[in-house]
PDB file of N, CA and C in Angstrom:
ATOM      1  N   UNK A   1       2.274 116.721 -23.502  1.00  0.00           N
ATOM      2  CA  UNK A   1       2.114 116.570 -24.935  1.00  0.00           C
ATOM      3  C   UNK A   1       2.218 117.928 -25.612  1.00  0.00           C
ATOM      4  N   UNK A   2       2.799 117.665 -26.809  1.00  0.00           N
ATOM      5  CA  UNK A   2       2.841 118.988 -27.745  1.00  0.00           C
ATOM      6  C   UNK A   2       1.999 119.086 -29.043  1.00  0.00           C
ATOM      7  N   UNK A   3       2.124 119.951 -29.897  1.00  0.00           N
ATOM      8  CA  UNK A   3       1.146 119.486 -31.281  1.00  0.00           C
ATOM      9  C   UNK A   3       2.298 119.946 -31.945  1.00  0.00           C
ATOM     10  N   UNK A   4       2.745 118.702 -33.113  1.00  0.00           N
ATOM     11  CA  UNK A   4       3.313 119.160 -34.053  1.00  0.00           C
ATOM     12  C   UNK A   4       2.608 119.722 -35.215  1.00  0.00           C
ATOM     13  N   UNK A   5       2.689 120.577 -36.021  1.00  0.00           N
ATOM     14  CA  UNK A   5       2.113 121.038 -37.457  1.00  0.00           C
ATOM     15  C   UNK A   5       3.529 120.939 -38.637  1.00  0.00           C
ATOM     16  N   UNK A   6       3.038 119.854 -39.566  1.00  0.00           N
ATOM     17  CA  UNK A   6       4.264 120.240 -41.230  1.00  0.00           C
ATOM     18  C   UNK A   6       3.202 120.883 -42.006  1.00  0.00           C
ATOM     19  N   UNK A   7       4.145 121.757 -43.003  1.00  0.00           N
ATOM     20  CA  UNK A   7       3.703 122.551 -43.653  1.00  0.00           C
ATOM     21  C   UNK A   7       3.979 122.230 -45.236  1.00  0.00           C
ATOM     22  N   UNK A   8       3.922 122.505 -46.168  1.00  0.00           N
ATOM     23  CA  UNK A   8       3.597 122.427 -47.639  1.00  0.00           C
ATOM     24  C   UNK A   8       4.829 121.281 -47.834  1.00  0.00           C
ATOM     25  N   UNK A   9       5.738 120.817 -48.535  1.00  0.00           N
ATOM     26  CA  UNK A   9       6.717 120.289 -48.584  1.00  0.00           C
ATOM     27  C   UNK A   9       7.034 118.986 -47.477  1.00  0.00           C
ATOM     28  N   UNK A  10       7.244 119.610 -46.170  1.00  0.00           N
ATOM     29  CA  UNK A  10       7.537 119.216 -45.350  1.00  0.00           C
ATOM     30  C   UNK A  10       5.963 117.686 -45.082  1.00  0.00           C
ATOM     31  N   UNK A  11       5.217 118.633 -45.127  1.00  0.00           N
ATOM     32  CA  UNK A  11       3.311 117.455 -45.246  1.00  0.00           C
ATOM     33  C   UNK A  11       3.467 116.478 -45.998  1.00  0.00           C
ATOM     34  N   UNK A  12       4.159 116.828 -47.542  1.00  0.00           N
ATOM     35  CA  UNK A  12       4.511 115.831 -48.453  1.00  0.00           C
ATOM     36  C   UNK A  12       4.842 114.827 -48.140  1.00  0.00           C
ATOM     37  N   UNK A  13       6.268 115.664 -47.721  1.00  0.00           N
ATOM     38  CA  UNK A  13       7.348 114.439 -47.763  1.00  0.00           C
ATOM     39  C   UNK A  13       7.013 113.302 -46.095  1.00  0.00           C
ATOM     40  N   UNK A  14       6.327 113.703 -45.763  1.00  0.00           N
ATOM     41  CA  UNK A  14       6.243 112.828 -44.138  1.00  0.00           C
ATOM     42  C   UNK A  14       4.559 112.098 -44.212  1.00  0.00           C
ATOM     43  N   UNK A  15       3.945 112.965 -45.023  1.00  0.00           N
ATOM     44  CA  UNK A  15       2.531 112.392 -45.051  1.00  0.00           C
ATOM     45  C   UNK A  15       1.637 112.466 -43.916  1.00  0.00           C
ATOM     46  N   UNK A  16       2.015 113.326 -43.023  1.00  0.00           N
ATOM     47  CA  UNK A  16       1.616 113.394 -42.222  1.00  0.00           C
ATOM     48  C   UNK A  16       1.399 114.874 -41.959  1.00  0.00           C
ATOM     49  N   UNK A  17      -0.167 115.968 -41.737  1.00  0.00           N
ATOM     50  CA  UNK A  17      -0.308 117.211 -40.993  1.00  0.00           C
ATOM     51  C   UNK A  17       0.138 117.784 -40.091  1.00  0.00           C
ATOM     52  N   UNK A  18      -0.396 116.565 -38.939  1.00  0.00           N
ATOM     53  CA  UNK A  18      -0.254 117.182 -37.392  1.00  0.00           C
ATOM     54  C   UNK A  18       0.294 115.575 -36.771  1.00  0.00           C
ATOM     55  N   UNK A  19       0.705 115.914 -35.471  1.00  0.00           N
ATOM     56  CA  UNK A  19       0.343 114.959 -34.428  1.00  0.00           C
ATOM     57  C   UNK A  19       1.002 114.962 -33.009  1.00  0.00           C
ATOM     58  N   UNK A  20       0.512 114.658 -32.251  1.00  0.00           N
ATOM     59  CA  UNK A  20       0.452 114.824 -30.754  1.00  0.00           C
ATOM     60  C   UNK A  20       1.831 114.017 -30.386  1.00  0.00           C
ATOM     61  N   UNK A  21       2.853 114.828 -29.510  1.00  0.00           N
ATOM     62  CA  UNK A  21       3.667 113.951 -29.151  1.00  0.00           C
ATOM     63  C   UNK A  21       4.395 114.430 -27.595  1.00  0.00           C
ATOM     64  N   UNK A  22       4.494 112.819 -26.861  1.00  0.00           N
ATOM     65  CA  UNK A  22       4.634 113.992 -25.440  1.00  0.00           C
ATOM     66  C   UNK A  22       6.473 114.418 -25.253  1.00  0.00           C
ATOM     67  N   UNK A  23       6.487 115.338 -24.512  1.00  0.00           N
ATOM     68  CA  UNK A  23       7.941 115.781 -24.298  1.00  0.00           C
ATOM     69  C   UNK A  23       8.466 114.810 -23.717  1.00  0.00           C
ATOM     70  N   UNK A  24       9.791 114.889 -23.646  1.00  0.00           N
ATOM     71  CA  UNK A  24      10.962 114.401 -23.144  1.00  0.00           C
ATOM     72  C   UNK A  24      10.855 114.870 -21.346  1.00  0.00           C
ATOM     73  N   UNK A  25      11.239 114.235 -20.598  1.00  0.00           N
ATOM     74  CA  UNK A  25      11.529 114.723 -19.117  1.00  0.00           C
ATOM     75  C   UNK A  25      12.657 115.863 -19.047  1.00  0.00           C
ATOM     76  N   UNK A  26      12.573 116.787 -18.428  1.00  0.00           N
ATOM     77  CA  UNK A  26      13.283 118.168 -18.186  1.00  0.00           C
ATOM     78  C   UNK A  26      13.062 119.003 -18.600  1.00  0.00           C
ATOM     79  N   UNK A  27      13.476 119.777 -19.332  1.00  0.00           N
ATOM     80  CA  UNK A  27      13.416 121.425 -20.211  1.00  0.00           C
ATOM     81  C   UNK A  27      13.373 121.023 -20.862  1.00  0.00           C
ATOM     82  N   UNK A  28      12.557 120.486 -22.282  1.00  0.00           N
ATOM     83  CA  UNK A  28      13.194 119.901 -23.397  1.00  0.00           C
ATOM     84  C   UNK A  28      13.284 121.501 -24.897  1.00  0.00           C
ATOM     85  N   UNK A  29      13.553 120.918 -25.530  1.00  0.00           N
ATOM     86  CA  UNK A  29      14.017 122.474 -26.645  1.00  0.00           C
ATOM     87  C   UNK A  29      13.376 121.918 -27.900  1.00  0.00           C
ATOM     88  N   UNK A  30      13.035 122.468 -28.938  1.00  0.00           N
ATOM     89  CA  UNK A  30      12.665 122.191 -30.355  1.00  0.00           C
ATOM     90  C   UNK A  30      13.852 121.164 -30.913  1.00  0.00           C
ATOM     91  N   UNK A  31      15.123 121.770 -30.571  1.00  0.00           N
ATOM     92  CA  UNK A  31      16.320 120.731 -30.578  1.00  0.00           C
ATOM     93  C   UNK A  31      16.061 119.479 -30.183  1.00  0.00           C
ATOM     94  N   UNK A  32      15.385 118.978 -28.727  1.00  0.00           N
ATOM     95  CA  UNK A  32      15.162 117.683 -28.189  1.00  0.00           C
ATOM     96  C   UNK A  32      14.389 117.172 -29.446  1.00  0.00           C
ATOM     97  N   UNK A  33      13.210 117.511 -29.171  1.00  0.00           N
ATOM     98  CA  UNK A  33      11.770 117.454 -30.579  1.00  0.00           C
ATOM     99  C   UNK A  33      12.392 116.781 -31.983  1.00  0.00           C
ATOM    100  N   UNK A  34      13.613 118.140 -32.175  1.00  0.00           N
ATOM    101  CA  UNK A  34      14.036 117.188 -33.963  1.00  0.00           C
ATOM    102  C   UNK A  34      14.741 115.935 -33.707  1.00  0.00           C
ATOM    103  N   UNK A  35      15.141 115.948 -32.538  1.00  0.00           N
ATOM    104  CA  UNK A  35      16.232 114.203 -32.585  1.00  0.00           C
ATOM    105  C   UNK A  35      15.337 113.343 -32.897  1.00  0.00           C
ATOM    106  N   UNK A  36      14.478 113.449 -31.712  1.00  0.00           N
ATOM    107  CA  UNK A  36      13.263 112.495 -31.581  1.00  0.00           C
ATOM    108  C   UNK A  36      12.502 112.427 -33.527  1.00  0.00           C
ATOM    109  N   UNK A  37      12.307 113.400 -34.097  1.00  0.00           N
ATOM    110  CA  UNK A  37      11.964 112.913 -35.309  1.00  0.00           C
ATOM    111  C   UNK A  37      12.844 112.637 -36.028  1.00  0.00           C
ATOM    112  N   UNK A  38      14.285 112.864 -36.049  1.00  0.00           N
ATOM    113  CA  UNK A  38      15.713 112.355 -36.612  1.00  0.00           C
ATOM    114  C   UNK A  38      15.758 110.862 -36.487  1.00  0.00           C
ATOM    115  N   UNK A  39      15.459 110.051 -35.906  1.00  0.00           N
ATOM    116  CA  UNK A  39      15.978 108.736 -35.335  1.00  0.00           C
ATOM    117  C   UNK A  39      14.439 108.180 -35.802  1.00  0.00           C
ATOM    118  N   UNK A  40      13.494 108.445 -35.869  1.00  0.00           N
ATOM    119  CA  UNK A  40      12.369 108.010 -37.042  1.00  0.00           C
ATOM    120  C   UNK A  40      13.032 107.183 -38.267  1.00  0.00           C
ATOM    121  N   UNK A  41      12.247 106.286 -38.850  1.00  0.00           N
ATOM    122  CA  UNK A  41      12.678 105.674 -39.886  1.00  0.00           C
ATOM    123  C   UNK A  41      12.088 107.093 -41.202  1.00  0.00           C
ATOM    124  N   UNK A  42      12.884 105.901 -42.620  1.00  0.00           N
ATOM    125  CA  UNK A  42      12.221 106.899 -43.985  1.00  0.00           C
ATOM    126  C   UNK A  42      12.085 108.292 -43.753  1.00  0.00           C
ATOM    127  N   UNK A  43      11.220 108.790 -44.361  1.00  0.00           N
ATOM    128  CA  UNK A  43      11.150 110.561 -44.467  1.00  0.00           C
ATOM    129  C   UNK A  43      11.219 111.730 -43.514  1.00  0.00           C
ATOM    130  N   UNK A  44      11.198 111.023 -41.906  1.00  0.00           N
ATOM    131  CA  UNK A  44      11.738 112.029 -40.847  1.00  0.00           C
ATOM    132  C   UNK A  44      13.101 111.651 -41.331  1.00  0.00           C
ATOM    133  N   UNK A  45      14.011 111.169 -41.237  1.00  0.00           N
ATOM    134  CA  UNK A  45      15.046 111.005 -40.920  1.00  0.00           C
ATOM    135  C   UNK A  45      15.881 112.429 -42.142  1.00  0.00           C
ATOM    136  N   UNK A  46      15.435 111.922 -43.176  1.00  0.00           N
ATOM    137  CA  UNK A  46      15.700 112.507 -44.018  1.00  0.00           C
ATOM    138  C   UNK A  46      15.200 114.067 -44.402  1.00  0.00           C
ATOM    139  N   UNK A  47      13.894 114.802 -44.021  1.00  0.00           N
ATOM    140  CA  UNK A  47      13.577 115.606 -43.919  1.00  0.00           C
ATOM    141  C   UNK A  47      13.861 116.167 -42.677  1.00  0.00           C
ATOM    142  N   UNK A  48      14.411 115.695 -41.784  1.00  0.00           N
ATOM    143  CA  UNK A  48      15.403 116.786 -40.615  1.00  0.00           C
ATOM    144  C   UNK A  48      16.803 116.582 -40.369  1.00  0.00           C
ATOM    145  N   UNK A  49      17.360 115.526 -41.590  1.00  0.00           N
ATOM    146  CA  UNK A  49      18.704 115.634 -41.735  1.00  0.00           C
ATOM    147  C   UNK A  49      19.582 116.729 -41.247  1.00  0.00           C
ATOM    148  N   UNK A  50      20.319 116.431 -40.710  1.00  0.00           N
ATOM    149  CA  UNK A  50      21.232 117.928 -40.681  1.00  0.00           C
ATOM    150  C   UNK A  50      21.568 118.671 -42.007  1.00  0.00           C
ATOM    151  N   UNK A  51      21.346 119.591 -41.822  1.00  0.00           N
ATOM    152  CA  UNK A  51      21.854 120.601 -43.425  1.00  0.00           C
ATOM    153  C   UNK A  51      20.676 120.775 -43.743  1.00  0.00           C
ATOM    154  N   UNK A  52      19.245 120.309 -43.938  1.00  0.00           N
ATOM    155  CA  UNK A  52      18.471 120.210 -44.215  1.00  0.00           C
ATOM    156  C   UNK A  52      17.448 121.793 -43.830  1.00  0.00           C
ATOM    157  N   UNK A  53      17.729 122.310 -44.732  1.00  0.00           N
ATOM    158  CA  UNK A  53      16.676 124.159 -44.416  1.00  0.00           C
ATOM    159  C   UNK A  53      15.073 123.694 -44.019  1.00  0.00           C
ATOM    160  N   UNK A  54      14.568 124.015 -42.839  1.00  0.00           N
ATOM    161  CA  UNK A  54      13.467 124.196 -42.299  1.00  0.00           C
ATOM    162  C   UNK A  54      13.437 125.689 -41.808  1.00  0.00           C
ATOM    163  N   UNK A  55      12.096 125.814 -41.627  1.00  0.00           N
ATOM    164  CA  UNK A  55      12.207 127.014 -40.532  1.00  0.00           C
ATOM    165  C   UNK A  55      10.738 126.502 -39.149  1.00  0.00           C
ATOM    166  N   UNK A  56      10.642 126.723 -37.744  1.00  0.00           N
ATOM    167  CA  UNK A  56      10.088 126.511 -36.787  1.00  0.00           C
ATOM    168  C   UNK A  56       9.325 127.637 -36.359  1.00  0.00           C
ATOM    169  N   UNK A  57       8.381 127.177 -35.719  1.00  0.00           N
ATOM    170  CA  UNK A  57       7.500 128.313 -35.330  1.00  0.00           C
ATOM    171  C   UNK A  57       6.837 127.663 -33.444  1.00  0.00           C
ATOM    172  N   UNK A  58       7.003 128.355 -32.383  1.00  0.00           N
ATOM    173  CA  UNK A  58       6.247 127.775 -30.888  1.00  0.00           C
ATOM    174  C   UNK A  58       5.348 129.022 -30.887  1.00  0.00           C
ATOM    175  N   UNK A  59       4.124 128.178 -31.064  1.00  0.00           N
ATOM    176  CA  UNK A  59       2.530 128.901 -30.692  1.00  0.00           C
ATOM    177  C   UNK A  59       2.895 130.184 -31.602  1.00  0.00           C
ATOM    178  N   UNK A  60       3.520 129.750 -32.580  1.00  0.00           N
ATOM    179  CA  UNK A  60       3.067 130.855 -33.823  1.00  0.00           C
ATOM    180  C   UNK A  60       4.244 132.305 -33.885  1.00  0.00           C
ATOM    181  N   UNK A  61       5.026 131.924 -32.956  1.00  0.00           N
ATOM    182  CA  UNK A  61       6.360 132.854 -32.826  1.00  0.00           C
ATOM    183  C   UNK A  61       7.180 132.049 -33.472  1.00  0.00           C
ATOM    184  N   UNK A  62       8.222 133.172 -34.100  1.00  0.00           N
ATOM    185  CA  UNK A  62       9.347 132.648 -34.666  1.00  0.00           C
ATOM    186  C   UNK A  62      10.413 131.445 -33.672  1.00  0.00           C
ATOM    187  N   UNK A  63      11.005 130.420 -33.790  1.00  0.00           N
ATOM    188  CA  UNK A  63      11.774 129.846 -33.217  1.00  0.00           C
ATOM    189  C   UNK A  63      13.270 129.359 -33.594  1.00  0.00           C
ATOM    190  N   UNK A  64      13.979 128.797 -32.746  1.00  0.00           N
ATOM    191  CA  UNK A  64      15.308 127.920 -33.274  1.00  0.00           C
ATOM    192  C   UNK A  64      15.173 126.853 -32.296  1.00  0.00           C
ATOM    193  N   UNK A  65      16.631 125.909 -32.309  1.00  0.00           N
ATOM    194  CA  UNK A  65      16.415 124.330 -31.760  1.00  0.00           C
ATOM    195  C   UNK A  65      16.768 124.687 -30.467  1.00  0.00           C
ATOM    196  N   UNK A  66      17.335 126.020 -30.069  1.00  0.00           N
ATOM    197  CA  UNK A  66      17.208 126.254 -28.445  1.00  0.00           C
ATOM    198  C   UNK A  66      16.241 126.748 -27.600  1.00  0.00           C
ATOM    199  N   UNK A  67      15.046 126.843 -28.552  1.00  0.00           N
ATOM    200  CA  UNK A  67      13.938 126.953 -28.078  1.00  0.00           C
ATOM    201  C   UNK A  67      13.072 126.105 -26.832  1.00  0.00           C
ATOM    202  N   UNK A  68      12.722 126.712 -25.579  1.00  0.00           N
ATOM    203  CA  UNK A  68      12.376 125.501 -24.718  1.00  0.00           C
ATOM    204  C   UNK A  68      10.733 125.237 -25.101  1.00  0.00           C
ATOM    205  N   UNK A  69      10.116 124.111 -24.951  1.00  0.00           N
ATOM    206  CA  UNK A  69       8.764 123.703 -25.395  1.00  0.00           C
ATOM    207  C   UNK A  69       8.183 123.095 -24.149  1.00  0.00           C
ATOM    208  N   UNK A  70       6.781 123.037 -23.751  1.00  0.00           N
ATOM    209  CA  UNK A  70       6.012 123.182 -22.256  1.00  0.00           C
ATOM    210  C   UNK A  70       5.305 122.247 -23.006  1.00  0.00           C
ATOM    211  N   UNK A  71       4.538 121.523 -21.912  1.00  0.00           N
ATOM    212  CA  UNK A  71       3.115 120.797 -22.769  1.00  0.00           C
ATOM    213  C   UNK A  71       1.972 121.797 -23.332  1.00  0.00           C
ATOM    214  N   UNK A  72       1.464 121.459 -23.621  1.00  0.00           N
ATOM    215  CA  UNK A  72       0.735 122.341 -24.598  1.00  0.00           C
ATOM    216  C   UNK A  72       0.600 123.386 -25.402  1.00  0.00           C
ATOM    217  N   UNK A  73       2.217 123.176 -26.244  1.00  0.00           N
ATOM    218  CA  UNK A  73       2.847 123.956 -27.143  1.00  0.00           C
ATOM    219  C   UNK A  73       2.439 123.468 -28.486  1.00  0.00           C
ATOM    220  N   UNK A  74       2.734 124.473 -29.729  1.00  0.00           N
ATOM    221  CA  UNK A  74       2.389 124.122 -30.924  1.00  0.00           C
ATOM    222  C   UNK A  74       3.439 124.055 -31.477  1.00  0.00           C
ATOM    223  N   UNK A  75       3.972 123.719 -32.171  1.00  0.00           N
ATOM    224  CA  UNK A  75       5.363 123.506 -32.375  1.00  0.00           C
ATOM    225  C   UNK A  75       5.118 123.435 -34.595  1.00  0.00           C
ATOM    226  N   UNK A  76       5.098 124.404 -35.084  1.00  0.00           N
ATOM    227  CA  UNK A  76       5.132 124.366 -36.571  1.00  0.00           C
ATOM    228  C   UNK A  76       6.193 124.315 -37.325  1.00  0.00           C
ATOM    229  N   UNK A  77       6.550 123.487 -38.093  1.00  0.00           N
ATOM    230  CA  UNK A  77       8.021 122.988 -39.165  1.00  0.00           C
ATOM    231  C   UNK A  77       7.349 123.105 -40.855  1.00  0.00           C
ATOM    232  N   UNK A  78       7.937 123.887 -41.449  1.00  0.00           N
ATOM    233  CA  UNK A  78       7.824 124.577 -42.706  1.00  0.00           C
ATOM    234  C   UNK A  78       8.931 124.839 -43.252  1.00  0.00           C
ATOM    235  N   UNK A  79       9.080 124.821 -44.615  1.00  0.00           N
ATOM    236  CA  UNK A  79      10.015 125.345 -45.764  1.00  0.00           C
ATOM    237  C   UNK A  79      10.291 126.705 -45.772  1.00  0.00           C
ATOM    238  N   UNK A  80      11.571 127.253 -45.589  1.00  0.00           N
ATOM    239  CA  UNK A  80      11.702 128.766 -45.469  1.00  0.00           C
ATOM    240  C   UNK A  80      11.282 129.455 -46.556  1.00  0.00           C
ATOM    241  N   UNK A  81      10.614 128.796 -47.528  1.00  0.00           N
ATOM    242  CA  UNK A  81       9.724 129.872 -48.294  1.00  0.00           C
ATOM    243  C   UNK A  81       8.381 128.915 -48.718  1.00  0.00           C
ATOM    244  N   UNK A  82       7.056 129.278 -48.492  1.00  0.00           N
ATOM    245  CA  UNK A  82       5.893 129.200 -48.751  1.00  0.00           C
ATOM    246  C   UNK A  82       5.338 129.657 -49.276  1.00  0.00           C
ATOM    247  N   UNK A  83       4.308 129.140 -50.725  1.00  0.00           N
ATOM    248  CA  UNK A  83       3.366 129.740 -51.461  1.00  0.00           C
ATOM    249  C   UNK A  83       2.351 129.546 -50.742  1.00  0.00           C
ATOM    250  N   UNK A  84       1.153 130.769 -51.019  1.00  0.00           N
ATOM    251  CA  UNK A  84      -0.134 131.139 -51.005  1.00  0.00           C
ATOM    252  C   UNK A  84      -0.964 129.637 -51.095  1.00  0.00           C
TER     253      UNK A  84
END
């Protein structure tokens, strides 16, 4: 299992903070992670659209979708710019 975190915008639009979700079998990547919320109905689908500007964070380091993710990773999705 991983912990997802959305952030300002992203919280909005999904209604949702956090939540626990387990990996995929193999190496999986932040890439695996967004399909899996891509193929979600309503506001995932659409808030990780392709084209769609996010920025990612694993256990609080900067990331991209070739990022590999372990169980008990934090995995944070935010708007590339955030207010205070």
């Amino acid at each position: 299992m991983v912990t997802l975190l959305y952030f300002a915008s992203l919280r909005e639009r999904l209604g949702c903070a956090s939540e626990q979700m387990p990996l995929p079998p193999g190496t999986p990547t932040v890439g695996d992670l967004v399909e899996r919320l891509r193929s979600r109905d309503g506001g995932w689908s659409q808030a990780f659209a392709p084209g769609r500007t996010w920025r990612v964070a694993v256990n609080r380091d900067m990331a991209n979708l070739a990022t590999p993710v372990k169980p008990g990773d934090e995995i944070a999705f935010f708007p590339p710019v955030t207010g205070g």
